[in-house]
Protein backbone atom coordinates (compact mmCIF):
# COMPACT_ATOMS: atom_id res chain seq x y z
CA UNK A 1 124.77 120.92 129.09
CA UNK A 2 126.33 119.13 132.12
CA UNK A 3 125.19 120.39 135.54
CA UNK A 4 128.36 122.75 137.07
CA UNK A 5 130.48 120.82 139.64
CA UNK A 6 129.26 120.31 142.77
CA UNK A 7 125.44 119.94 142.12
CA UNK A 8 124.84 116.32 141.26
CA UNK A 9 121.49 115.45 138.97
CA UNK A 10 118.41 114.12 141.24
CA UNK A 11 118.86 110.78 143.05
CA UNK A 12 115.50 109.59 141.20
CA UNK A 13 116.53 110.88 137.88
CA UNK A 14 120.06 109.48 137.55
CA UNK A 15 118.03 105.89 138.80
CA UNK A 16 115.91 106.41 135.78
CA UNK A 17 118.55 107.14 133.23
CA UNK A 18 121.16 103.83 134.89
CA UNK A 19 118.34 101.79 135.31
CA UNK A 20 118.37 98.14 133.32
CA UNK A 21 115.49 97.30 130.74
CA UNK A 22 113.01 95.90 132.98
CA UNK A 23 109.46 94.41 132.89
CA UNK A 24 107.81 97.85 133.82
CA UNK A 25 109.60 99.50 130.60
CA UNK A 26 107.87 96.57 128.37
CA UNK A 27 104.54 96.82 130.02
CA UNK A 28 104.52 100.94 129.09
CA UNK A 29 105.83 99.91 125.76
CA UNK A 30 102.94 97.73 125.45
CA UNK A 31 100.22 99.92 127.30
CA UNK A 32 101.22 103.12 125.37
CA UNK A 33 101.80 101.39 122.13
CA UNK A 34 98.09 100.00 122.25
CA UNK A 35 97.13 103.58 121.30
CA UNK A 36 98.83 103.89 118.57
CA UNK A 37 98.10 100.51 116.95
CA UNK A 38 94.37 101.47 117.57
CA UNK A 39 95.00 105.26 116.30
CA UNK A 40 96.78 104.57 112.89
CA UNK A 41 94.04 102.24 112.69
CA UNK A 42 91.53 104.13 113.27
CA UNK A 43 92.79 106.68 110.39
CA UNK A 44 94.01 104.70 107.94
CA UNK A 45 90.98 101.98 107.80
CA UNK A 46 88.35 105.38 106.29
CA UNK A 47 91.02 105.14 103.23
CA UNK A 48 89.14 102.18 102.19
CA UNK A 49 85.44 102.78 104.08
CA UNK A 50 85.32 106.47 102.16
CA UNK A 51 85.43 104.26 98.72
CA UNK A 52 82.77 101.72 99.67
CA UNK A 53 80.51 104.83 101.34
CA UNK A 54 80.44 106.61 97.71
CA UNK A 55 78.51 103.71 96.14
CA UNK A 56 76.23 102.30 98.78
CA UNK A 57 75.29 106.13 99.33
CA UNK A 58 75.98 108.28 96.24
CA UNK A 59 74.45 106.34 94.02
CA UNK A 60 72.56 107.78 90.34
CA UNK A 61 73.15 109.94 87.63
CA UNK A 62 73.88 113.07 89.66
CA UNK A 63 76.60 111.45 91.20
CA UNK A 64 78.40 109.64 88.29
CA UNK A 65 81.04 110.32 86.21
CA UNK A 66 81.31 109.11 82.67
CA UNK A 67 82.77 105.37 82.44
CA UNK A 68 82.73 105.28 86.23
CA UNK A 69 80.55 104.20 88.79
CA UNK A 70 78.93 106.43 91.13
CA UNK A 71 81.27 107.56 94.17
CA UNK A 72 80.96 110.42 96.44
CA UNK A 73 81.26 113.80 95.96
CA UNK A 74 84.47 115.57 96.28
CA UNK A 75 83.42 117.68 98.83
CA UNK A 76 81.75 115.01 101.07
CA UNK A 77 84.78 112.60 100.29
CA UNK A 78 87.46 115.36 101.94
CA UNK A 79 84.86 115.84 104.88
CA UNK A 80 84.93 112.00 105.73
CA UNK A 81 88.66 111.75 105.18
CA UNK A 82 89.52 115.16 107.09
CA UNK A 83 87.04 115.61 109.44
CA UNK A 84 89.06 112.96 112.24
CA UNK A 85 92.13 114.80 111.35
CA UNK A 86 90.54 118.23 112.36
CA UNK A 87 89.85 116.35 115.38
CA UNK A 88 93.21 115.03 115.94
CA UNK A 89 94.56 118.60 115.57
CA UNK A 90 92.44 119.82 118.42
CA UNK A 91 93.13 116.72 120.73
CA UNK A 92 97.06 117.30 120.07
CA UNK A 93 96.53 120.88 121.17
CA UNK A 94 94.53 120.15 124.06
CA UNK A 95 95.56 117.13 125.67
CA UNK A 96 99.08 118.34 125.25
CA UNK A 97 98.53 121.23 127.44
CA UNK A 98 96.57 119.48 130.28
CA UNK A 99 99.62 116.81 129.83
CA UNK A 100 101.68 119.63 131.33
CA UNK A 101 99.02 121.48 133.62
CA UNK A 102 97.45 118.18 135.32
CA UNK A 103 99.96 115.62 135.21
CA UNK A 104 100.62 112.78 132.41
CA UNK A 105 98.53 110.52 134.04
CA UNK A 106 95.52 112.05 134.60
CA UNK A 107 94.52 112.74 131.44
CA UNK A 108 95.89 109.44 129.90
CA UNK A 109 93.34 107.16 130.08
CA UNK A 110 90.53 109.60 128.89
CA UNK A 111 92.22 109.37 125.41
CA UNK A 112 91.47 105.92 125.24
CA UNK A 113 88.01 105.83 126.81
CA UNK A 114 87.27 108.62 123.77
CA UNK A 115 89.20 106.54 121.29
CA UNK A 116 86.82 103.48 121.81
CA UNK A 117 82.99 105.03 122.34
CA UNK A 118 83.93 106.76 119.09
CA UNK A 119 84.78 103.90 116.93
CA UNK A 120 81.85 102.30 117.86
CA UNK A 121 79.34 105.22 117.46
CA UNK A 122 81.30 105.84 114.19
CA UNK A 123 80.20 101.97 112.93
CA UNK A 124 76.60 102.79 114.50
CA UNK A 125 76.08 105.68 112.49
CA UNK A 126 72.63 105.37 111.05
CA UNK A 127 69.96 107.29 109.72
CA UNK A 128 67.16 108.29 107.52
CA UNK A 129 69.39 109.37 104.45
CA UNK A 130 72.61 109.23 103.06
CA UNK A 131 73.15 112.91 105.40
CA UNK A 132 72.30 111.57 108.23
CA UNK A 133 74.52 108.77 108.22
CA UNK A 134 77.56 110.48 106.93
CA UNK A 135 76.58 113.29 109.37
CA UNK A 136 76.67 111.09 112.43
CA UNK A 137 80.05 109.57 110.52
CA UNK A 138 81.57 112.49 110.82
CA UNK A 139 80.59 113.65 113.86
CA UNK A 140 81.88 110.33 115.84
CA UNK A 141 85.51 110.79 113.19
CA UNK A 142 85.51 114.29 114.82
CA UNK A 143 85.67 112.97 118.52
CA UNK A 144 87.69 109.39 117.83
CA UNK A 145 90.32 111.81 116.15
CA UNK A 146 90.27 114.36 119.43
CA UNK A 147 91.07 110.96 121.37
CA UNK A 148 93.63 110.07 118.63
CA UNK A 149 95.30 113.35 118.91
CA UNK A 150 95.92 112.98 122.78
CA UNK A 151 97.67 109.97 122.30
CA UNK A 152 100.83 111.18 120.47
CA UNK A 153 102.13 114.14 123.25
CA UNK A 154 101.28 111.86 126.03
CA UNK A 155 102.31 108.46 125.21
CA UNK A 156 105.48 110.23 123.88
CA UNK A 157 106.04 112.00 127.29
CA UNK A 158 105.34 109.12 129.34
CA UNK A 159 107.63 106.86 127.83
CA UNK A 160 110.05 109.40 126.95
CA UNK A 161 110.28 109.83 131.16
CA UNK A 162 110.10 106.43 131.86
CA UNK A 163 113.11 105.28 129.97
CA UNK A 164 117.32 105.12 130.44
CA UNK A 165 119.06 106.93 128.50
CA UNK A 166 120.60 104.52 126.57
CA UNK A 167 117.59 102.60 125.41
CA UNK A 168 115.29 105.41 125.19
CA UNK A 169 115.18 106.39 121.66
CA UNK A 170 114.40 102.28 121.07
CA UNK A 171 111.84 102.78 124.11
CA UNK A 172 110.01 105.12 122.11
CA UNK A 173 110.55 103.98 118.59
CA UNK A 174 109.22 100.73 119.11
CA UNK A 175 105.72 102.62 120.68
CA UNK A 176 105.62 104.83 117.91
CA UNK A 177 106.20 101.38 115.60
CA UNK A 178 102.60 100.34 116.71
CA UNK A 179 101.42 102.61 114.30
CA UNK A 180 102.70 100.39 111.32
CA UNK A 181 101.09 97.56 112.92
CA UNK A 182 98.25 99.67 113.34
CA UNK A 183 98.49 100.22 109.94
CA UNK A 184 98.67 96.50 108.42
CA UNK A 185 95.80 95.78 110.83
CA UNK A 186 93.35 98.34 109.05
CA UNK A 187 94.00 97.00 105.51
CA UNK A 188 94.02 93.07 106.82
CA UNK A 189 90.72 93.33 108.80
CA UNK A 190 89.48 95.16 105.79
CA UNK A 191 90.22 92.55 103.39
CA UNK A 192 89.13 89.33 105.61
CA UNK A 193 85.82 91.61 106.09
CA UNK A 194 85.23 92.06 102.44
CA UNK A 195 86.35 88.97 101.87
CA UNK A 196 84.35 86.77 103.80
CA UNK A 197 81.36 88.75 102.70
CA UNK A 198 81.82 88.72 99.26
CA UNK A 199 82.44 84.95 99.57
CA UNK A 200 78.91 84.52 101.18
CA UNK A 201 77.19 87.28 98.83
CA UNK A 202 78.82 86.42 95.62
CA UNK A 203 77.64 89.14 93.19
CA UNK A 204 77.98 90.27 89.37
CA UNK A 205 79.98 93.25 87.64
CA UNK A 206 78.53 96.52 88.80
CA UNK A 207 76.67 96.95 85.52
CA UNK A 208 74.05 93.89 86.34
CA UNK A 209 71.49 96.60 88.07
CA UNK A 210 69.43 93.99 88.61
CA UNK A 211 71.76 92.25 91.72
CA UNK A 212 73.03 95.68 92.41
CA UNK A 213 70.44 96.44 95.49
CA UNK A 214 71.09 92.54 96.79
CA UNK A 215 75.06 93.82 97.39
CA UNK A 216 74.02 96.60 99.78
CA UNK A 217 73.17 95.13 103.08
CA UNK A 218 76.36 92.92 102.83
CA UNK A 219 78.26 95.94 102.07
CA UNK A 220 76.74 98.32 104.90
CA UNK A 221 78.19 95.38 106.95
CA UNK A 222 81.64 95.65 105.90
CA UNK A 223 82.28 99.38 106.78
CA UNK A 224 80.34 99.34 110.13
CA UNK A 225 82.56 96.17 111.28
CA UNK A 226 85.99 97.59 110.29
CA UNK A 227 85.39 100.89 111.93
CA UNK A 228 84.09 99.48 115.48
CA UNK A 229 87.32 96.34 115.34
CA UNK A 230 89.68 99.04 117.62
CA UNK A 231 87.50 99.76 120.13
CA UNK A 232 88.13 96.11 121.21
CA UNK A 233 91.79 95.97 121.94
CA UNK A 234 91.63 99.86 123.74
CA UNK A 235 89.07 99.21 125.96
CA UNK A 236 91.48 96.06 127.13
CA UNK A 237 94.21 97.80 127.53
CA UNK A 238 92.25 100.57 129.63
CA UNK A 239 92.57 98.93 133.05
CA UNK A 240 96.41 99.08 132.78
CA UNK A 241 96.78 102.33 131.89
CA UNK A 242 95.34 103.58 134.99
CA UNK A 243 97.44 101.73 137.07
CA UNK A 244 100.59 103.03 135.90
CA UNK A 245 102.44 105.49 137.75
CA UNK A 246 103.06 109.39 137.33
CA UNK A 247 106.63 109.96 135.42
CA UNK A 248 108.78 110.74 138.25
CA UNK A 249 109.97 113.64 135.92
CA UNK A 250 106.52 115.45 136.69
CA UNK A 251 106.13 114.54 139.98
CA UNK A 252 109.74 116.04 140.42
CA UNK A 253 110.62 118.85 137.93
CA UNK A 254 106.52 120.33 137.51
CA UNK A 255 104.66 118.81 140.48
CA UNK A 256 107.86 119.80 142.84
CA UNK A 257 107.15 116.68 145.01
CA UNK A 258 110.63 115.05 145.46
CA UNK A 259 109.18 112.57 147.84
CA UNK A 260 106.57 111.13 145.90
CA UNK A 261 108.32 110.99 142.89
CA UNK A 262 111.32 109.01 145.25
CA UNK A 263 108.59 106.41 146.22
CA UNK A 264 106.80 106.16 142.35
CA UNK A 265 110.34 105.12 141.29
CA UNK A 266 110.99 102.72 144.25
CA UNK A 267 108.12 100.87 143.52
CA UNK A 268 109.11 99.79 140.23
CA UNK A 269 112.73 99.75 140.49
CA UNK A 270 112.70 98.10 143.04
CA UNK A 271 116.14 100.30 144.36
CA UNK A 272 115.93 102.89 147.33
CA UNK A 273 115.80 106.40 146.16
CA UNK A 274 116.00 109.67 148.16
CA UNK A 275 113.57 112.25 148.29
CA UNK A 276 115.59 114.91 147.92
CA UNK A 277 112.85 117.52 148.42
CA UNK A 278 115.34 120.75 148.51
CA UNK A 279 117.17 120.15 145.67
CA UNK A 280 113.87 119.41 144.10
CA UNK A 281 112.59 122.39 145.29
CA UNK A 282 115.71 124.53 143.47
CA UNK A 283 115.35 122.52 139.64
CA UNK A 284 111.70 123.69 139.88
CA UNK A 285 112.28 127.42 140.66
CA UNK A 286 115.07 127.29 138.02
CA UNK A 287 113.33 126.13 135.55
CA UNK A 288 109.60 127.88 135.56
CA UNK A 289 109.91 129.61 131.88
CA UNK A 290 107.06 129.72 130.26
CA UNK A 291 106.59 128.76 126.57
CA UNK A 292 105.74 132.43 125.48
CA UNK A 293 109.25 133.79 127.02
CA UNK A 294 112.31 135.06 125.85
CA UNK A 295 114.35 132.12 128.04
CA UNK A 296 112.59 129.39 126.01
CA UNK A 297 113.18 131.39 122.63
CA UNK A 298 116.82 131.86 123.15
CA UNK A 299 116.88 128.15 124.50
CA UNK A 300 114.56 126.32 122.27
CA UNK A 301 112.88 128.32 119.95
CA UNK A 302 115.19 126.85 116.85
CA UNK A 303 114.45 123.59 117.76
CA UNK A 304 110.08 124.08 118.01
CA UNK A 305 110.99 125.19 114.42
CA UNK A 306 112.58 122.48 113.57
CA UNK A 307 110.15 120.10 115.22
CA UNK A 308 107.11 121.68 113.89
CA UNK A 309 108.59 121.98 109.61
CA UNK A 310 109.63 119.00 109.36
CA UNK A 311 107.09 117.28 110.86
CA UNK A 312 104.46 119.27 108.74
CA UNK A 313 106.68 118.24 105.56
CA UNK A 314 106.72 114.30 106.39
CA UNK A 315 102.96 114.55 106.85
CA UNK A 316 102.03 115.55 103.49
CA UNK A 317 103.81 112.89 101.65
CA UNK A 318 103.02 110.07 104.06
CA UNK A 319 99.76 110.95 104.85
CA UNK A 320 99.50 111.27 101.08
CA UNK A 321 100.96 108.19 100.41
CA UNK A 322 98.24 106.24 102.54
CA UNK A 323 95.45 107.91 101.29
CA UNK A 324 95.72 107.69 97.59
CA UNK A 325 97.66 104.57 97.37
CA UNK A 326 94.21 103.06 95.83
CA UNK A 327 94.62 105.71 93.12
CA UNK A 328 98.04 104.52 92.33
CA UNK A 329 97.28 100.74 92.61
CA UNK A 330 94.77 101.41 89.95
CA UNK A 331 97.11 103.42 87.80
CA UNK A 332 99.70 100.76 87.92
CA UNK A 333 97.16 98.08 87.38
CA UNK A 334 97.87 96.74 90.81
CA UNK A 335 93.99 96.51 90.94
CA UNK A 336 91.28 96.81 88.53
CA UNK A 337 89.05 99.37 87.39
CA UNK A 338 85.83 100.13 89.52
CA UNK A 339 83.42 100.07 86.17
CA UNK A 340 84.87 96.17 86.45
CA UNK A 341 84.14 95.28 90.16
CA UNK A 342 80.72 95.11 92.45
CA UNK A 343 81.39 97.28 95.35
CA UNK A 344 82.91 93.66 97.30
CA UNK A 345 85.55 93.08 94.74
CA UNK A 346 86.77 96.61 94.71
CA UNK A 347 87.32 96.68 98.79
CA UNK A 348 88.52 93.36 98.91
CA UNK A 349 91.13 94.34 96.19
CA UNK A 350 92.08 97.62 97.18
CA UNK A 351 92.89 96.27 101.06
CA UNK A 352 94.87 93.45 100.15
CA UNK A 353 97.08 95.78 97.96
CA UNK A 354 97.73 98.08 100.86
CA UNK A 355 98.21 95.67 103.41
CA UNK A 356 101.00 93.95 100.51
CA UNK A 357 103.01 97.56 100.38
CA UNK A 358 102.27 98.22 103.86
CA UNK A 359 103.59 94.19 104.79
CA UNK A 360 106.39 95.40 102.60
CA UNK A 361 107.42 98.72 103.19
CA UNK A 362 105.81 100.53 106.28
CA UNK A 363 105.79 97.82 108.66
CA UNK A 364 109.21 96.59 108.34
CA UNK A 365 110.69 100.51 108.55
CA UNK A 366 109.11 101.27 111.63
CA UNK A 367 111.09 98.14 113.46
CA UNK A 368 114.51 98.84 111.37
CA UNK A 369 113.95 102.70 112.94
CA UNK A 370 113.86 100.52 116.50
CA UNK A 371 116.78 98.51 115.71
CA UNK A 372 119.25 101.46 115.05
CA UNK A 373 118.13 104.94 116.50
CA UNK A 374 120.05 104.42 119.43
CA UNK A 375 123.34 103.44 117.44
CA UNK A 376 123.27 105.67 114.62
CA UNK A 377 121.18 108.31 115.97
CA UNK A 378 117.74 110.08 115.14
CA UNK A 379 119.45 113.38 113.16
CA UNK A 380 121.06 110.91 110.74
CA UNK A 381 118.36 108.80 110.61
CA UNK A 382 115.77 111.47 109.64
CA UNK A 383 118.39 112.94 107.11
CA UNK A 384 118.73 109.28 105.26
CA UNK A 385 115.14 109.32 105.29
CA UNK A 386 113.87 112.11 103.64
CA UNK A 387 116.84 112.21 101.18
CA UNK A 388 115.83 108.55 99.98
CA UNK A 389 112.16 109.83 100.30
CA UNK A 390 112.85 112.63 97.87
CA UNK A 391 115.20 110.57 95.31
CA UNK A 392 112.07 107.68 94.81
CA UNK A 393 109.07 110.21 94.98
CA UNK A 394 111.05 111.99 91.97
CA UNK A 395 111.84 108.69 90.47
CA UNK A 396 108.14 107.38 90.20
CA UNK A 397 107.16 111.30 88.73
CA UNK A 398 109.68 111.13 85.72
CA UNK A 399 109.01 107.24 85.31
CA UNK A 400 107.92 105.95 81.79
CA UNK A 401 103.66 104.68 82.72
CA UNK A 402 104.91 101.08 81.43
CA UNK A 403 106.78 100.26 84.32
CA UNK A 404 105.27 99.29 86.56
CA UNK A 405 106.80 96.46 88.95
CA UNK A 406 109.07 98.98 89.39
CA UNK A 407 106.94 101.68 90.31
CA UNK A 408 105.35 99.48 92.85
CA UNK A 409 108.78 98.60 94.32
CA UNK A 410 109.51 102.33 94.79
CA UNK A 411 106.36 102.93 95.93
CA UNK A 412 107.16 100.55 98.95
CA UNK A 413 110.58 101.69 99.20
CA UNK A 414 109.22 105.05 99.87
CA UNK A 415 106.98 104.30 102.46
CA UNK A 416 109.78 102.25 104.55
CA UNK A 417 112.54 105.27 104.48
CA UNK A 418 109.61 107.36 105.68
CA UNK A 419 108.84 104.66 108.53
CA UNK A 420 112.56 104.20 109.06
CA UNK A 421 113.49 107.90 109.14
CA UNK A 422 111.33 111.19 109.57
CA UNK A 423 108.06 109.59 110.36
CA UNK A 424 109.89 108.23 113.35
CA UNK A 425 112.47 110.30 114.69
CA UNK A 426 110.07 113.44 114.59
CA UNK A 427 108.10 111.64 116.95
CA UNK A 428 110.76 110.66 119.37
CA UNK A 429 113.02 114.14 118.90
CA UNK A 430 109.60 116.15 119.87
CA UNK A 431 109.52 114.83 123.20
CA UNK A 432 113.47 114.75 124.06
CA UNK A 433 113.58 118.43 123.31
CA UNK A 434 111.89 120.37 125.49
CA UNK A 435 112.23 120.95 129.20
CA UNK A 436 109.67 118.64 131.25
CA UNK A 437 106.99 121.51 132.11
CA UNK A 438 106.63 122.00 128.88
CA UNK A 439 107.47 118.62 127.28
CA UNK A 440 104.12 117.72 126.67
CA UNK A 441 102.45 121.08 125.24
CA UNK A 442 105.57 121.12 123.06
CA UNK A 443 105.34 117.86 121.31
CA UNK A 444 101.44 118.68 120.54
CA UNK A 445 102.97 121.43 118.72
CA UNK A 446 104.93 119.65 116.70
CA UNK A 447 102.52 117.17 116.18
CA UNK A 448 99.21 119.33 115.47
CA UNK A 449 102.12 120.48 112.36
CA UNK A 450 102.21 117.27 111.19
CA UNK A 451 98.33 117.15 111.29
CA UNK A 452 98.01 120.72 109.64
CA UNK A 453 100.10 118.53 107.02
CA UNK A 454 98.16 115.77 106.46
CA UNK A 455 95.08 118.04 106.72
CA UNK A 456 96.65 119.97 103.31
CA UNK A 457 96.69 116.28 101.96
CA UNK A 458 93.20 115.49 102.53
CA UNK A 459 91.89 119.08 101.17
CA UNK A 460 93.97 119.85 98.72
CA UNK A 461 96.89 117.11 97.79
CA UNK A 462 94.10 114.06 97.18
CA UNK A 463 92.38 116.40 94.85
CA UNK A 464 95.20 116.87 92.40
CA UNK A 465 95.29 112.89 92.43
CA UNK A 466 92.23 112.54 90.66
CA UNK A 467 91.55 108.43 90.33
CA UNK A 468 92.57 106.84 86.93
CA UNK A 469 95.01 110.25 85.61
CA UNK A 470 98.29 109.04 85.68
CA UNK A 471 99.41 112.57 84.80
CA UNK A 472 97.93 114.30 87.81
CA UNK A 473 99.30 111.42 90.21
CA UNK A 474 102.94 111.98 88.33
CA UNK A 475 102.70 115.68 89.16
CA UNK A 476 101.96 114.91 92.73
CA UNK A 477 104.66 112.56 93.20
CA UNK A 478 107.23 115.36 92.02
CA UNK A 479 105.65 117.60 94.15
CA UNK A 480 106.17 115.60 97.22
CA UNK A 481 109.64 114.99 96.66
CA UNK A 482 110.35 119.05 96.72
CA UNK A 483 108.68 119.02 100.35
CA UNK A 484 111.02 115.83 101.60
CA UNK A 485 114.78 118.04 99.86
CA UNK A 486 113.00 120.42 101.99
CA UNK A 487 112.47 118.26 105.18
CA UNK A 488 116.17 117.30 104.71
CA UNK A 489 117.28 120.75 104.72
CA UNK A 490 115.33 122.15 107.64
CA UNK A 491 116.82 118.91 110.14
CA UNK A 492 120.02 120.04 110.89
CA UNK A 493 117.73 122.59 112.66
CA UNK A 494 118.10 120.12 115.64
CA UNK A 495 120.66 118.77 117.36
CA UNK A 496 121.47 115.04 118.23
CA UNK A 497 120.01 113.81 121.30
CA UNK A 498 121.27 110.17 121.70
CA UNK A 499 123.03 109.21 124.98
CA UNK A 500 122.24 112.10 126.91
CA UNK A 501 119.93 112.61 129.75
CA UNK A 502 116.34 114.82 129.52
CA UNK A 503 117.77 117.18 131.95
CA UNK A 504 120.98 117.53 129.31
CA UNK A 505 119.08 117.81 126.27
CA UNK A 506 117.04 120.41 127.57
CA UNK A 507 119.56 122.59 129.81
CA UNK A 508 117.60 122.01 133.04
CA UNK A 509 120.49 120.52 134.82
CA UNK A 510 122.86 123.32 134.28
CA UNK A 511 119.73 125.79 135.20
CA UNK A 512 120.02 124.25 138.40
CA UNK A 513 123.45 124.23 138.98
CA UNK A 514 123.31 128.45 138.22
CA UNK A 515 120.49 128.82 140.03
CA UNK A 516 122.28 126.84 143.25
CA UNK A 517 125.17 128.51 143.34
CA UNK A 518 123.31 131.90 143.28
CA UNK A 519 121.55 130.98 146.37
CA UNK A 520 124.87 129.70 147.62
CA UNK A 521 126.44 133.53 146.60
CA UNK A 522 123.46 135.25 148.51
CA UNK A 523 124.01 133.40 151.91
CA UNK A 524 128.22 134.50 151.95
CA UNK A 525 128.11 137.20 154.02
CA UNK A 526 130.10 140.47 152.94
């Protein structure tokens, strides 16, 4: 709602929302978007690494399966997979409330610091047995996924704050797009790895036991170098991050420092802005709800809901989607059978498929979502997205087996309408929300949801996908398409936020504006 006549938004705020697009907003793009290029990195690359770790480590008859070569355990193959998403989980929960508690910038650039010792100690993870290393694995996936998890409430936040109001749903969009280039990244470095390994350890079919233990120190290579690539590009971004400035929204609204926020502001737009430090003072004092109260309930409580469901929902069928897309390849012949590849051939195969659908389909959704979520808005958006989501998933699960260029092309269709819708705009509604002292806490809600979704994929969806069983994979598919009718039906749970201020969207302007004329009641003498 408006602010009531006669009590004007901040001086620093309404500079923020008028402002032009400037360098400073492409430099955050850039600085905060680094995160999530290394992040969806980061968990998308052990997709491939958890297939090549089952046969350099799980090797013998214990291990193997009739007409298959040996690959991990079940059990050890969720821990690897889910162990950084447990992480992420925690890091969503717990950066999100220091986000709001310390400031945005305090904590920001010990995400990234995190996010890069990890992915090194992950691709240094040796030891005396196949538990040790996958052991040490894990426990580096753990802490790389805490630093993973901080990312998504702050970056949002920051550049939520840092935006106009007519750009800012593009603002964010095309930070949260990182991730698809993130993404393409993971499966390209993992097939010019395995590529340029297998081309300088050429090796025979998996049967030839005999060559088998000359593939394994090549191979141990190949997974250490693709986990420790995103440590590079985070640790030079780090310098940057540190030198941005606090949002002026936290300075102002949680900090109560009108005067500091003023000269943040002036400094990079470059416009003089009043202090303002009383009417600071009053948005503060009206505005001090906490998250457990009945205020935020009656205010916000629907839209948490809506924030946290459908951002759970999405989860499960993307995160789905990217882990088990090797499973489908193989069931729609995309690649060939392990039983037919050394354990080269079956990386290099199964990352140039992904990075062709992800090329395809992910990548180019996440830049249409940038394109039009400030002209067609992020409710509509997310709707088209999960109802296209559904319709394909369902498609592919009632397909004849025999067709399969066209199962391939639905495949990638799915994955764009879930780039271009849900898997976007739940990021960006999240952080538009919720009032700025507890914008931050708020989103990490939402987002540890989505987590707790694509933890249920990791556990207990990937399971039902068993490799090579078309039937199970079929029944999946039809599953997923029941969550996404209902994702669809649990959006119009939140309202549109396009072209409106923070302060609008979340009611803290007309907070103000009671709590002023209040005071202004109490001083009238009777």
């Amino acid at each position: 709602m408006a602010p009531a006549a006669g009590w004007p938004s901040l001086t620093v705020l309404a500079a923020l929302d008028s402002a032009c697009t400037q360098m400073y907003h492409l430099k955050a793009i850039a600085i905060a978007g680094m995160g999530f290029f290394t992040g969806a990195y980061d968990l998308f690359c052990i997709s491939t690494v958890s297939r090549l770790l089952g046969r350099l480590y799980f090797q013998g008859k214990k291990y193997e399966l009739p007409d298959r070569p040996s690959r991990q355990p079940m059990a050890v193959d969720d821990m690897v997979v889910g162990v950084a998403l447990v992480g992420t989980l925690m890091g969503q929960l717990g950066f999100g409330y220091l986000g709001d508690s310390l400031g945005r910038k305090r904590v920001y650039g010990i995400t990234l610091v995190l996010m890069a010792t990890c992915a090194l100690g992950s691709g240094l993870s040796f030891g005396s047995s196949r538990r040790a290393v996958v052991g040490t694995l894990c426990f580096f996936r753990f802490w790389l996924g805490v630093g993973v998890g901080g990312e998504h409430p702050l970056s949002a936040t920051i550049m939520c704050e840092y935006t106009n109001r007519k750009a800012r749903g593009a603002f964010m969009a095309a930070v949260f797009a990182m991730q698809g280039v993130g993404i393409v990244f993971a499966c390209l470095v993992s097939t010019i790895v395995s590529g340029v390994f297998l081309r300088c350890n050429p090796a025979p079919s998996w049967h030839e036991d005999r060559q088998r233990s000359a593939q394994l120190p090549a191979a141990d290579y190949v997974w250490r170098l693709v986990l420790m690539f995103a440590a590079f590009p985070e640790l030079g971004t780090l310098y940057w991050r540190m030198k941005l400035p606090e949002t002026a929204r936290y300075t102002a609204l949680v900090a109560g420092d009108g005067k500091q926020a003023a000269m943040d502001m002036q400094a990079v737009l470059d416009v003089p802005i009043e202090g303002e430090q009383e009417k600071v003072s009053r948005y503060k004092a009206a505005n001090e709800y906490p998250l457990l109260s009945r205020e935020f309930a009656r205010r916000h409580g629907l839209h948490l809901v809506g924030t946290t469901t459908t951002w759970f929902l999405l989860q499960i069928t993307f995160y789905s989607q990217n882990l088990t897309k090797k499973d489908v390849f193989q069931a729609i012949r995309l690649t060939s059978s392990p039983e037919d590849l050394n354990v080269l051939e079956e990386v290099f195969q199964i990352s140039l498929a992904m990075f062709l659908v992800a090329l395809l389909g992910t990548f180019p959704g996440y830049w249409v979502a940038v394109a039009i979520i400030d002209k067609f808005g992020r409710r509509l958006i997310q709707l088209v997205g999960f109802l296209m989501m559904s319709v394909f998933l369902l498609a592919m699960g009632l397909m004849p087996r025999n067709h399969n260029n066209v199962l391939f092309l639905l495949y990638a269709l799915t994955l764009f309408f879930a780039s271009l819708g849900p898997n976007c705009t739940t990021f960006v509604l999240a952080a538009e929300l919720f009032p700025a002292r507890l914008r931050s806490t708020c989103h990490a809600i939402s987002a540890a949801a989505g987590t707790a979704g694509a933890i249920t994929t990791a556990y207990g969806v990937q399971n039902l996908n068993t490799i090579g069983y078309m039937v199970s994979i079929k029944k999946g598919l039809v599953m997923l398409a029941v969550t996404n009718f209902l994702g669809f039906f649990l959006t119009f749970l939140i309202p549109e936020t396009m072209g409106q201020s923070l302060e609008e969207i979340s009611g803290e302007d007309d907070n103000a504006s009671i709590g002023a004329d209040s005071l202004v009641d109490t001083s009238i003498p009777t």
